[in-house]
C-alpha atoms as a PDB file:
ATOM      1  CA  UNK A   1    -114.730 -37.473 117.719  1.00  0.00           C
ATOM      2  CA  UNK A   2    -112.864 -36.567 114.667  1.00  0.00           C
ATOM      3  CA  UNK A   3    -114.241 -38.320 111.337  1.00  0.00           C
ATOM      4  CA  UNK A   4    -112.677 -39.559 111.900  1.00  0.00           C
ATOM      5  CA  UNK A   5    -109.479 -45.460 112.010  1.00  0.00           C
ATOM      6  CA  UNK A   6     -91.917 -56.072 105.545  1.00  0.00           C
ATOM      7  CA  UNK A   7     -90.861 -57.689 108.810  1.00  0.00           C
ATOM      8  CA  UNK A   8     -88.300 -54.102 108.890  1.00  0.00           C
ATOM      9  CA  UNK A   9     -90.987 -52.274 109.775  1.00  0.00           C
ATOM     10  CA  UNK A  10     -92.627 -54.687 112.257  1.00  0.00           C
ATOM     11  CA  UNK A  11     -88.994 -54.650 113.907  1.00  0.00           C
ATOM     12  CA  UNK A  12     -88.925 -51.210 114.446  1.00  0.00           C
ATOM     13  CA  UNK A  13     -92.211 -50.072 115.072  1.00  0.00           C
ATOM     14  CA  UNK A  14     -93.144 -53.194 117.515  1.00  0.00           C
ATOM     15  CA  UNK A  15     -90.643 -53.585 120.155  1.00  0.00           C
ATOM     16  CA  UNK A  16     -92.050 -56.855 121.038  1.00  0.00           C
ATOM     17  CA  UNK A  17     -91.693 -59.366 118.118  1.00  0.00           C
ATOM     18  CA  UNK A  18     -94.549 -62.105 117.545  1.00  0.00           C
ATOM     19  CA  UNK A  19     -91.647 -65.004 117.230  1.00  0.00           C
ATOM     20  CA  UNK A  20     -93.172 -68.573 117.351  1.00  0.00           C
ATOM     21  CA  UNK A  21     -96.608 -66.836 117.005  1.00  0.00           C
ATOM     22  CA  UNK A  22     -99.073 -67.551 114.376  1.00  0.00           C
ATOM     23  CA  UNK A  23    -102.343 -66.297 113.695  1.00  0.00           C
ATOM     24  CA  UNK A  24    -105.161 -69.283 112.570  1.00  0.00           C
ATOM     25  CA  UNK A  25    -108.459 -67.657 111.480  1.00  0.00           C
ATOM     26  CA  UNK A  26    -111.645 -69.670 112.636  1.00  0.00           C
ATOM     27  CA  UNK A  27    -113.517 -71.838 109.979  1.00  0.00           C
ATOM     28  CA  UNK A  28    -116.137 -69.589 109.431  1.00  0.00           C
ATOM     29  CA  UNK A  29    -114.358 -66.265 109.166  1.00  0.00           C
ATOM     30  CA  UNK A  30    -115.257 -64.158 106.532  1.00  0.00           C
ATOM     31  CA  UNK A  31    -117.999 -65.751 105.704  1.00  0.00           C
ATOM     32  CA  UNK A  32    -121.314 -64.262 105.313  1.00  0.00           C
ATOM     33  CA  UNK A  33    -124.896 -64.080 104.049  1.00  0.00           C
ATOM     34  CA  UNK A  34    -124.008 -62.472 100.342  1.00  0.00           C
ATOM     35  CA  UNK A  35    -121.083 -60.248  99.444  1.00  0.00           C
ATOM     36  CA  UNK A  36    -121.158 -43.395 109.172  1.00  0.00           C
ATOM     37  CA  UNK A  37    -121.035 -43.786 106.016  1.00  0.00           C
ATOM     38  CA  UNK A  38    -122.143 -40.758 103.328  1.00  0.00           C
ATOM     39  CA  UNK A  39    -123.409 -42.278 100.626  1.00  0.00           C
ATOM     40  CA  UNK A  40    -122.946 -45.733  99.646  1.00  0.00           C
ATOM     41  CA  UNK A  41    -126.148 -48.265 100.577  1.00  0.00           C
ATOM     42  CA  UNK A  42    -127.688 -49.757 103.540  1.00  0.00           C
ATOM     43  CA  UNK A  43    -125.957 -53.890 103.696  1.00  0.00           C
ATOM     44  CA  UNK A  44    -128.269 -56.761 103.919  1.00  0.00           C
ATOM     45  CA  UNK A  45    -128.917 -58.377 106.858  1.00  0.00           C
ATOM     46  CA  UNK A  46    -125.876 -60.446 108.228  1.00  0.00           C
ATOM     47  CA  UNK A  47    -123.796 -59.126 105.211  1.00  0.00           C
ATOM     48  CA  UNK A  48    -121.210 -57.981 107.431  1.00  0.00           C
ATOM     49  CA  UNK A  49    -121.883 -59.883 110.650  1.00  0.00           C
ATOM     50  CA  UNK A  50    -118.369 -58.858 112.352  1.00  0.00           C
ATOM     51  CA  UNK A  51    -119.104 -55.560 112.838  1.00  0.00           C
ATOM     52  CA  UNK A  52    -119.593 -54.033 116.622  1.00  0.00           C
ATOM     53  CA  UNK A  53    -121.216 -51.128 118.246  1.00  0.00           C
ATOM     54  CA  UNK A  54    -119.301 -50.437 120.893  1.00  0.00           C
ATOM     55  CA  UNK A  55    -121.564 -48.687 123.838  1.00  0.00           C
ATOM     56  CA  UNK A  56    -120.591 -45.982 126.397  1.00  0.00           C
ATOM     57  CA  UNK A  57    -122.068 -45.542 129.824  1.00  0.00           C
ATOM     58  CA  UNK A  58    -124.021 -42.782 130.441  1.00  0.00           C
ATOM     59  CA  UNK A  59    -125.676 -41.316 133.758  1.00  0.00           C
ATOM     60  CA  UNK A  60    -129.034 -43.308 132.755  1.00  0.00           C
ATOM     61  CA  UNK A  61    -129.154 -46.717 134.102  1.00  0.00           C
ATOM     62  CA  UNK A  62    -129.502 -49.457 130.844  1.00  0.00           C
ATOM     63  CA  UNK A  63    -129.082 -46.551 128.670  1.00  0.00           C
ATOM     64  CA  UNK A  64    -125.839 -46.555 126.299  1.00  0.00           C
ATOM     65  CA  UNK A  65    -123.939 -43.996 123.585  1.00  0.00           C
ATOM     66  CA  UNK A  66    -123.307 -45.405 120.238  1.00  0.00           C
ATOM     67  CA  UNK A  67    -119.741 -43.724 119.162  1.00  0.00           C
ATOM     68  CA  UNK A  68    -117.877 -46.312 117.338  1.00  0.00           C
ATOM     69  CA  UNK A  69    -117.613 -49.076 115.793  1.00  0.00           C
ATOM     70  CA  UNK A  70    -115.324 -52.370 115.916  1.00  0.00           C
ATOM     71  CA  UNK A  71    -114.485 -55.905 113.920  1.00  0.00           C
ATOM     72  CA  UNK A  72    -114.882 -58.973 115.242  1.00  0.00           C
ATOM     73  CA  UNK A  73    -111.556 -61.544 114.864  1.00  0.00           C
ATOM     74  CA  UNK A  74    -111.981 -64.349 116.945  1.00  0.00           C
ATOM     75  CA  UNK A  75    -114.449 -65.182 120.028  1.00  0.00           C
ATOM     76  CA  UNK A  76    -112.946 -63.298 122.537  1.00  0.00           C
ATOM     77  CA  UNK A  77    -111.275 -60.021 120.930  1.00  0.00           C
ATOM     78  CA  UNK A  78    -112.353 -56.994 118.928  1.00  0.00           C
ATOM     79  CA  UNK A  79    -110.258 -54.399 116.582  1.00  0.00           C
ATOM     80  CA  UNK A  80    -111.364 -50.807 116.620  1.00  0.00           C
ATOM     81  CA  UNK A  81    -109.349 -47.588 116.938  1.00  0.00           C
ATOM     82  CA  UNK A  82    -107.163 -46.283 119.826  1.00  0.00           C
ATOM     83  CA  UNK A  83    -109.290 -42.585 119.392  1.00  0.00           C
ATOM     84  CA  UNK A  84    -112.259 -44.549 120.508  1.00  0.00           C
ATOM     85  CA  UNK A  85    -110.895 -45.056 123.854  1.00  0.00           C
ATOM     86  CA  UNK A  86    -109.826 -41.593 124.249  1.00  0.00           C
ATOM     87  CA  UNK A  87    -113.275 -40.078 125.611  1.00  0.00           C
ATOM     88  CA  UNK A  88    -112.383 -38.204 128.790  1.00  0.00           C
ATOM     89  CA  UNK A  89    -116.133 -38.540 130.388  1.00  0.00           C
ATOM     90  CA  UNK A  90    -117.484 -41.607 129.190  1.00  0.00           C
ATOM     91  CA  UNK A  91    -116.267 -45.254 129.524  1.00  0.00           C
ATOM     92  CA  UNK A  92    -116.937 -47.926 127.093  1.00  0.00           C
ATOM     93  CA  UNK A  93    -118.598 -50.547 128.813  1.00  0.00           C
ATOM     94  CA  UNK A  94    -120.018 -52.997 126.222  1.00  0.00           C
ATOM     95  CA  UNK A  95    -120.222 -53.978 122.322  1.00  0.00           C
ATOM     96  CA  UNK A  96    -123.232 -54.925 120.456  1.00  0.00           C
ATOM     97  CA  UNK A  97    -122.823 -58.044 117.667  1.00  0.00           C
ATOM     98  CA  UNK A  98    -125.636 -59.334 114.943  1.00  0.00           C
ATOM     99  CA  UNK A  99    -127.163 -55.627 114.810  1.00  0.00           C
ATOM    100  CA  UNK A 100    -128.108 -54.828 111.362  1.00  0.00           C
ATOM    101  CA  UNK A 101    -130.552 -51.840 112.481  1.00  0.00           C
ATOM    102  CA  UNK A 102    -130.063 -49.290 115.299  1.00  0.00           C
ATOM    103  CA  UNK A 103    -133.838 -49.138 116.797  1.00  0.00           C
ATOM    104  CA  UNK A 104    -132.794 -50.965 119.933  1.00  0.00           C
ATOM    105  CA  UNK A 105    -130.225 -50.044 121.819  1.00  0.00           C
ATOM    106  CA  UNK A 106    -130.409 -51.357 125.153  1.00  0.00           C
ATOM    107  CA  UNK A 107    -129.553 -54.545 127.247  1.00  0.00           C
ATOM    108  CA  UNK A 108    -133.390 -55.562 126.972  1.00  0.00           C
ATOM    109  CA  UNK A 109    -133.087 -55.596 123.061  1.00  0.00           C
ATOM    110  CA  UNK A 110    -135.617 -58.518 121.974  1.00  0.00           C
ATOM    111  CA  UNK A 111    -133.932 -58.885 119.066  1.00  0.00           C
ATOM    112  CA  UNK A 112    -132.585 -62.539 119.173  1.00  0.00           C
ATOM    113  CA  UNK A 113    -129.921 -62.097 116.586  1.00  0.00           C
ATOM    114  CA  UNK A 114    -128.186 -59.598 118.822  1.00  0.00           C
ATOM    115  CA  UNK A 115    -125.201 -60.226 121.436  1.00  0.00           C
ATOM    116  CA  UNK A 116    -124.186 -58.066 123.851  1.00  0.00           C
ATOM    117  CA  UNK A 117    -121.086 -58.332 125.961  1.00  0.00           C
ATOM    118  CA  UNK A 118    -119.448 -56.262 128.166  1.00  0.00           C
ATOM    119  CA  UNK A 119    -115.463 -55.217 127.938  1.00  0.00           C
ATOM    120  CA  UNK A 120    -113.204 -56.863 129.738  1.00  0.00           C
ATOM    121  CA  UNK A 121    -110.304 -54.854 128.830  1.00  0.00           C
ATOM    122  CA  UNK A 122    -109.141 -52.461 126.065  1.00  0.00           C
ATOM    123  CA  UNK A 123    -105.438 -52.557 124.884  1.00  0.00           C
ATOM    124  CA  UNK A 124    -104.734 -48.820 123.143  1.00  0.00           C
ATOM    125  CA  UNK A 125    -101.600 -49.216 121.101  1.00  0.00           C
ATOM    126  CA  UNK A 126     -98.840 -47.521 122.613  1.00  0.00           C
ATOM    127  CA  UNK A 127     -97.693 -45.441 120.080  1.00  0.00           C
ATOM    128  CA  UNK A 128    -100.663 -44.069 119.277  1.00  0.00           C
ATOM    129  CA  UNK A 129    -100.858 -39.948 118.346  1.00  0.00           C
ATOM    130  CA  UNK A 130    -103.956 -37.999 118.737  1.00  0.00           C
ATOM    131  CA  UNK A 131    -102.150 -35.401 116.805  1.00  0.00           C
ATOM    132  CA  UNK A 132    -101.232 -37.512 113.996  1.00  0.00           C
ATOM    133  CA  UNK A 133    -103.218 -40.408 113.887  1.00  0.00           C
ATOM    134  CA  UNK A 134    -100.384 -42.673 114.213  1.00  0.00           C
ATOM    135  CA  UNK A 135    -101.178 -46.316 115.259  1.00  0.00           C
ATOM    136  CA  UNK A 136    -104.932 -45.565 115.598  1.00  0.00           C
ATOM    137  CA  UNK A 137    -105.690 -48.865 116.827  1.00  0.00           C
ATOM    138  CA  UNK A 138    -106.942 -50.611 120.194  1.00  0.00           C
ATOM    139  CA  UNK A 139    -108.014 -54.827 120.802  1.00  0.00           C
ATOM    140  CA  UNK A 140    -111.060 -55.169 123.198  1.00  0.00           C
ATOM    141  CA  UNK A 141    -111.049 -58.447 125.201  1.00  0.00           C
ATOM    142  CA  UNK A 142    -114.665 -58.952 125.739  1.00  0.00           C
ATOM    143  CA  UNK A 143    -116.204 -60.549 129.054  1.00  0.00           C
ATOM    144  CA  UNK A 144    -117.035 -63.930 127.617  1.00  0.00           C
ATOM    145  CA  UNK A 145    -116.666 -65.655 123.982  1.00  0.00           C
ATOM    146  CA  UNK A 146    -119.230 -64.542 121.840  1.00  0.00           C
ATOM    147  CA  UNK A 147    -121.298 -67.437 120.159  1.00  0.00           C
ATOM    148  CA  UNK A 148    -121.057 -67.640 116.519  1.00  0.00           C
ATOM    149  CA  UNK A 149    -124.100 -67.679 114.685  1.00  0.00           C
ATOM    150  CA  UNK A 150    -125.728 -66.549 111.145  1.00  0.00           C
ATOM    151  CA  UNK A 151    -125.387 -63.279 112.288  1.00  0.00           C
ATOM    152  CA  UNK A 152    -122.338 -63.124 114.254  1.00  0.00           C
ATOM    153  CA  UNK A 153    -119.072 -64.407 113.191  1.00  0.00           C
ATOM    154  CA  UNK A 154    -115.924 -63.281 112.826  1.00  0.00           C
ATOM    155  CA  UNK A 155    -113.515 -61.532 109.688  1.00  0.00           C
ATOM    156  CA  UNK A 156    -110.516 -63.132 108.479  1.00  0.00           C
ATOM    157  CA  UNK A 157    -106.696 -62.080 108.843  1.00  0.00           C
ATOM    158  CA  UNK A 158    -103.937 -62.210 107.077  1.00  0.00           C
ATOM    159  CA  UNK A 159     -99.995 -61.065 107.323  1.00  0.00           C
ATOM    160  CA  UNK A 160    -100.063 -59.538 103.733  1.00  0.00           C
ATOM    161  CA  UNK A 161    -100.121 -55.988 102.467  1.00  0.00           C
ATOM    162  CA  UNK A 162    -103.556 -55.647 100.897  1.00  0.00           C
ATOM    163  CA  UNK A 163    -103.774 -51.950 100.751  1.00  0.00           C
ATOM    164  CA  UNK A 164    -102.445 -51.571  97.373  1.00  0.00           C
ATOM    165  CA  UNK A 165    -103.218 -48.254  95.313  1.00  0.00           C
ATOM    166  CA  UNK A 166    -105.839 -48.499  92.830  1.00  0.00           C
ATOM    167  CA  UNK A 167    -107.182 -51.520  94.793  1.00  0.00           C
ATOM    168  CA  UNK A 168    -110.835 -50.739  96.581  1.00  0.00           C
ATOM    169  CA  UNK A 169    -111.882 -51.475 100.454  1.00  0.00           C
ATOM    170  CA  UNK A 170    -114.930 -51.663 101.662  1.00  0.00           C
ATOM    171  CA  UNK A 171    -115.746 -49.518 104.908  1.00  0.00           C
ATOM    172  CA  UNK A 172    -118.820 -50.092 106.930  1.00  0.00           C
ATOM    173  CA  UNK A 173    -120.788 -48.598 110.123  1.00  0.00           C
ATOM    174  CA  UNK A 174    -123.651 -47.321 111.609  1.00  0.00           C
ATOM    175  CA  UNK A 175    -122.191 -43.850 111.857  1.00  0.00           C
ATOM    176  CA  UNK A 176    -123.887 -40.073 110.664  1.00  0.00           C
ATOM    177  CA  UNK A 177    -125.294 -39.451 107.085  1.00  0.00           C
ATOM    178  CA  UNK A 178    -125.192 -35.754 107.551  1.00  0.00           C
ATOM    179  CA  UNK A 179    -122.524 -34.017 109.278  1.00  0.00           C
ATOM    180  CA  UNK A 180    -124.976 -31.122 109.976  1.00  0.00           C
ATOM    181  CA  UNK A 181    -128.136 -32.447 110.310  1.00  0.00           C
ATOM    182  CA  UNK A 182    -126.440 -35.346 112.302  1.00  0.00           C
ATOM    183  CA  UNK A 183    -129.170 -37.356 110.658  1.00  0.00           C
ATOM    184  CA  UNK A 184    -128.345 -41.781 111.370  1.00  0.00           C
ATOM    185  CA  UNK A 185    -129.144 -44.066 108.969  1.00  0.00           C
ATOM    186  CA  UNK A 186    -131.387 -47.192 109.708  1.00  0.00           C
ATOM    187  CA  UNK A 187    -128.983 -49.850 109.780  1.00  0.00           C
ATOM    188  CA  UNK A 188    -125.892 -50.366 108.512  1.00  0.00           C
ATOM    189  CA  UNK A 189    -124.423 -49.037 105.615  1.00  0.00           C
ATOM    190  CA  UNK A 190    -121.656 -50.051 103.201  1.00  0.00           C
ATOM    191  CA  UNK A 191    -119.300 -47.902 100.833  1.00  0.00           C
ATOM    192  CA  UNK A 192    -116.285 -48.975  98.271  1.00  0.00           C
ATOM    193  CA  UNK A 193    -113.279 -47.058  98.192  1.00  0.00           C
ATOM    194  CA  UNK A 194    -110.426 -46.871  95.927  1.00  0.00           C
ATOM    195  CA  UNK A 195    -106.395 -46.713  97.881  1.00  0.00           C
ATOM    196  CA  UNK A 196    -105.187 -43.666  96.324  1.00  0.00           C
ATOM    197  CA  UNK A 197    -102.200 -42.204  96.836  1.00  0.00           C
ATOM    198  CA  UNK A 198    -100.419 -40.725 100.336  1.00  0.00           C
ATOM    199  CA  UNK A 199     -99.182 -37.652  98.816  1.00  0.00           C
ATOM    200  CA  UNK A 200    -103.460 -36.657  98.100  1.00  0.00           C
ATOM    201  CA  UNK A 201    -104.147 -37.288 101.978  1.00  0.00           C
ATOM    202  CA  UNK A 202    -100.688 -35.007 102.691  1.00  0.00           C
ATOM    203  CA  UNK A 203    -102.218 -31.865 101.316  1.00  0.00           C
ATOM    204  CA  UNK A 204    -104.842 -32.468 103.419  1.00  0.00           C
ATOM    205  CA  UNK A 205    -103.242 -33.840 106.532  1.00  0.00           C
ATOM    206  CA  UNK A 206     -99.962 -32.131 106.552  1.00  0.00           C
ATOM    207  CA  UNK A 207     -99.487 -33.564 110.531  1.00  0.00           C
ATOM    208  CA  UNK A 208     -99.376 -37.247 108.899  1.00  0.00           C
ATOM    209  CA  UNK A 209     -96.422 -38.616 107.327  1.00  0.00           C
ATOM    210  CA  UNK A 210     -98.362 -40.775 104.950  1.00  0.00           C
ATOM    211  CA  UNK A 211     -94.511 -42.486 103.806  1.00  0.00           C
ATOM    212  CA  UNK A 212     -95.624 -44.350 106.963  1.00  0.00           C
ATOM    213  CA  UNK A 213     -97.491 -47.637 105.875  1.00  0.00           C
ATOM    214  CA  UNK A 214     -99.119 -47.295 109.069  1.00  0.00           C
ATOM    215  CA  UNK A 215    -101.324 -44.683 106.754  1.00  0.00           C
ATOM    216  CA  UNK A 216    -103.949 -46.121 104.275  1.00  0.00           C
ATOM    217  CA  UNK A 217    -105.109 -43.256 102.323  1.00  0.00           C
ATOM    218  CA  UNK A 218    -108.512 -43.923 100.089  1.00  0.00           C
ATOM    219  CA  UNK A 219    -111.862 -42.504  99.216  1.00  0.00           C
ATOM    220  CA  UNK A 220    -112.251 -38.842  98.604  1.00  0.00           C
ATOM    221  CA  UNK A 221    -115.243 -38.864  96.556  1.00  0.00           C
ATOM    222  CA  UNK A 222    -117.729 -35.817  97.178  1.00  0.00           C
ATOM    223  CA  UNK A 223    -121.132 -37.197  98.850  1.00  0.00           C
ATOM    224  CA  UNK A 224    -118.948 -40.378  99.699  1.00  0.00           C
ATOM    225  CA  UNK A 225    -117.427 -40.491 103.229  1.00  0.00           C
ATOM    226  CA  UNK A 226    -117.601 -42.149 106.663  1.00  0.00           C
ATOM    227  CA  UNK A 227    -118.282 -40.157 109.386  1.00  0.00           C
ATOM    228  CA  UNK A 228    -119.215 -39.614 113.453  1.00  0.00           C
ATOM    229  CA  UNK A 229    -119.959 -43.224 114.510  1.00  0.00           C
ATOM    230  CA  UNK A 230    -118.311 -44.643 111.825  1.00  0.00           C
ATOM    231  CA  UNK A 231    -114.656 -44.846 113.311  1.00  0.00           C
ATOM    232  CA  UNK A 232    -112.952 -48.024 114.801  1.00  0.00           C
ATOM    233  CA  UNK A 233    -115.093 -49.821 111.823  1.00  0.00           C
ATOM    234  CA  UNK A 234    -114.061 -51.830 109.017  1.00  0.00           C
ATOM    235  CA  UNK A 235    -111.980 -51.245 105.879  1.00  0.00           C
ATOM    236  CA  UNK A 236    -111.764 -54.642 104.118  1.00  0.00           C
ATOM    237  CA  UNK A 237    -112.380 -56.921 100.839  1.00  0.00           C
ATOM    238  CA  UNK A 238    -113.029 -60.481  99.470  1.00  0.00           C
ATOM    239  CA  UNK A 239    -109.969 -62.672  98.853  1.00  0.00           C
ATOM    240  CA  UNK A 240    -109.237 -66.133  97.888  1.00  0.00           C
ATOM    241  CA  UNK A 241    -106.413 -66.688  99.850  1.00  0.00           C
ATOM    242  CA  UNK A 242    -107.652 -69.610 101.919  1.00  0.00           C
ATOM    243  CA  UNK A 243    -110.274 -72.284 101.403  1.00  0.00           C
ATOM    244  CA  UNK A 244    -112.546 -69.668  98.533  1.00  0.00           C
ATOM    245  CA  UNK A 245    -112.884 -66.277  98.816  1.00  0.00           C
ATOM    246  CA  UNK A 246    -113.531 -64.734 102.450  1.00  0.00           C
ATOM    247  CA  UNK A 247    -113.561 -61.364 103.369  1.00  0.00           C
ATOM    248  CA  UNK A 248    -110.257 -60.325 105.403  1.00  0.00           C
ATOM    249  CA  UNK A 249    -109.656 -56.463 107.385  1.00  0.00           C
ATOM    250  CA  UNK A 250    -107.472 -54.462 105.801  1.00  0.00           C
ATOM    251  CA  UNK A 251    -107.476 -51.762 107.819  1.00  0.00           C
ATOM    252  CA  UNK A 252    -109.463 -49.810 110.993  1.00  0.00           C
ATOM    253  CA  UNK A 253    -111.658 -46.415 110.317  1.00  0.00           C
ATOM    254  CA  UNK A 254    -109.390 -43.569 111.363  1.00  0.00           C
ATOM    255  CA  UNK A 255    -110.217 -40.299 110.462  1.00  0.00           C
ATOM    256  CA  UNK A 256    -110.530 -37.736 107.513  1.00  0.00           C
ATOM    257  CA  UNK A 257    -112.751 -34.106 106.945  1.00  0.00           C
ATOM    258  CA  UNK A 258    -114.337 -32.966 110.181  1.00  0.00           C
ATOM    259  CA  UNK A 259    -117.072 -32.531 107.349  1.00  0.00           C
ATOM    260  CA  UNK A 260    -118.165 -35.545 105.807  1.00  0.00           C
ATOM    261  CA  UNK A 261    -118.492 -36.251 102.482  1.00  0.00           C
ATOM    262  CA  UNK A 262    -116.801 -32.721 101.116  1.00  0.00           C
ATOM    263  CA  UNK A 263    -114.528 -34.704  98.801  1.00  0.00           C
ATOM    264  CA  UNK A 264    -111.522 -35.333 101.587  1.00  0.00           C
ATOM    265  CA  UNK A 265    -110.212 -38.959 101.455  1.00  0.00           C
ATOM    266  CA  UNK A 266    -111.026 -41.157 104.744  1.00  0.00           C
ATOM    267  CA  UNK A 267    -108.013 -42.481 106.261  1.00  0.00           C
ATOM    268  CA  UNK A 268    -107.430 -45.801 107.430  1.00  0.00           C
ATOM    269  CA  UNK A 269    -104.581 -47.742 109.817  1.00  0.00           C
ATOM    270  CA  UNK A 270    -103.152 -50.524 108.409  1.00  0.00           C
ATOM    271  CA  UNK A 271    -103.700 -54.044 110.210  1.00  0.00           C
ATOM    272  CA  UNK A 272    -100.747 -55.584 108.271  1.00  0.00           C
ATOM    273  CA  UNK A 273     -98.318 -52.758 110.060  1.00  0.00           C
ATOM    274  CA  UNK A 274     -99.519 -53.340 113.493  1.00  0.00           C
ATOM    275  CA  UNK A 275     -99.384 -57.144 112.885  1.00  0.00           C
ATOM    276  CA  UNK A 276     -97.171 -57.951 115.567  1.00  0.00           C
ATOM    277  CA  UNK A 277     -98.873 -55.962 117.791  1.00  0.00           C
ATOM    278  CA  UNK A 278    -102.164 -57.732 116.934  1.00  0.00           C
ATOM    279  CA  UNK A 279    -101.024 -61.142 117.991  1.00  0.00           C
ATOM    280  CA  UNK A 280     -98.416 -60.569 120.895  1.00  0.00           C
ATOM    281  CA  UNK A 281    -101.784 -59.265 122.273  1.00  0.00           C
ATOM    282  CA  UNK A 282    -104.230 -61.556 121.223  1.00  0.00           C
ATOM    283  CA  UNK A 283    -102.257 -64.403 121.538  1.00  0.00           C
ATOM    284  CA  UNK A 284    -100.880 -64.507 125.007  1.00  0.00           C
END
């Protein structure tokens, strides 16, 4: 896996318009406990208690790969990254919610706080370009509605451009510490970025036309990155937009340095381009 995550544009990019749609986040989105990732510190429990695993079958009965990660929006549907479906011999088969540490990792977890589901179906964006990274996103429509609890719940959403330069993000996962040691952290870990520029992820990604707002460009700190694991994650930050401040996804955990945490920024895809897309999916 690579380390790699104006209504004119929703018109053009989206061929199918969400007229008459809205989106209503849930009561309790956003909300938690307190307000591969290089760097940055391991979150408190629940902190962040959207975030999925998302599990691949492997030849061992019971017995699941850990390769990315996901964000929980409503009861029924998950937002990671198109790349994350993309794994030519192995099938993602479940996601893992409540998980704060990565100990147990299998369908007879005893941990109560933990759900597991199985995937019902995945929806990769159309447009999406391994090459490029264009519309790195994908919606998983789980098996059953998840059960919202302490430790599970899902993030807000909003139609607004919130990747603004200078602004920060948080990202979050359970991905590598050390690219070459591949070396996992305990549980999951949280880092701030700062939306920087396109033209500093150009130089760096010449394939990407970062005039895209598709493209959120941020990070680039050395011995601060996310990393293997880490993609189809979270890149998002407290608002008050609605009933006190809640935390809402900005974006999804693309890609960046095939080496983490050399000082290459992380880039992210935008949830506010691929709104349309969001909810004529979601809301059918």
């Amino acid at each position: 896996m690579i380390i790699f995550s104006l209504l004119l544009f929703g018109l053009i990019f989206n061929p199918k318009f969400s007229y008459g749609k809205q989106w209503k986040n849930e009561g309790k989105c956003g909300l938690a406990f307190s307000y591969r990732i290089v760097g940055g510190s391991l979150a408190n429990s629940a902190k962040y208690p959207w975030i999925a695993r998302l599990g691949y079958k492997t030849k061992t009965k019971g017995r699941y790969l850990y390769l990315c990660g996901g964000t929980l929006i409503n009861k029924d549907f998950i937002i990671t990254a198109a790349h994350c479906l993309e794994y030519e011999d192995k099938t993602l088969e479940i996601v893992r919610l409540g998980e704060t540490t990565i100990h147990c990792a299998t369908p007879s977890c005893e941990d109560p706080r933990v759900q597991q589901v199985f995937v019902k179906k995945t929806y990769k964006h159309p447009e999406f370009s391994t090459s490029t990274g264009f519309a790195d996103i994908a919606l998983l429509e789980l098996g059953h509605p998840v059960k919202y609890t302490a430790f599970v719940r899902p993030i807000c959403l909003i139609n607004r451009h919130l990747a603004e330069e200078g602004k920060e993000g948080i990202a979050a996962g359970f991905g590598m510490e050390n690219y070459i040691t591949r070396e996992r952290p305990e549980g999951l870990k949280e880092l701030t970025m700062k939306v920087i520029p396109g033209e500093q992820c150009k130089k760096r990604f010449p394939k990407s036309d970062f005039k895209s707002k598709n493209y959120i460009c941020a990070g680039g700190k050395s011995g601060e990155d996310t990393c293997n694991g880490d993609s189809g994650g979270p890149f998002m930050n407290v608002y008050n937009f609605q009933k006190g401040p809640r935390m809402y996804l900005i974006g999804v955990i693309s890609f960046g340095s095939t080496k983490c945490g050399v000082g290459v920024p992380g880039i992210f895809t935008s949830v506010h381009f691929h709104w349309n897309w969001i909810l004529n999916n979601v809301l059918k």
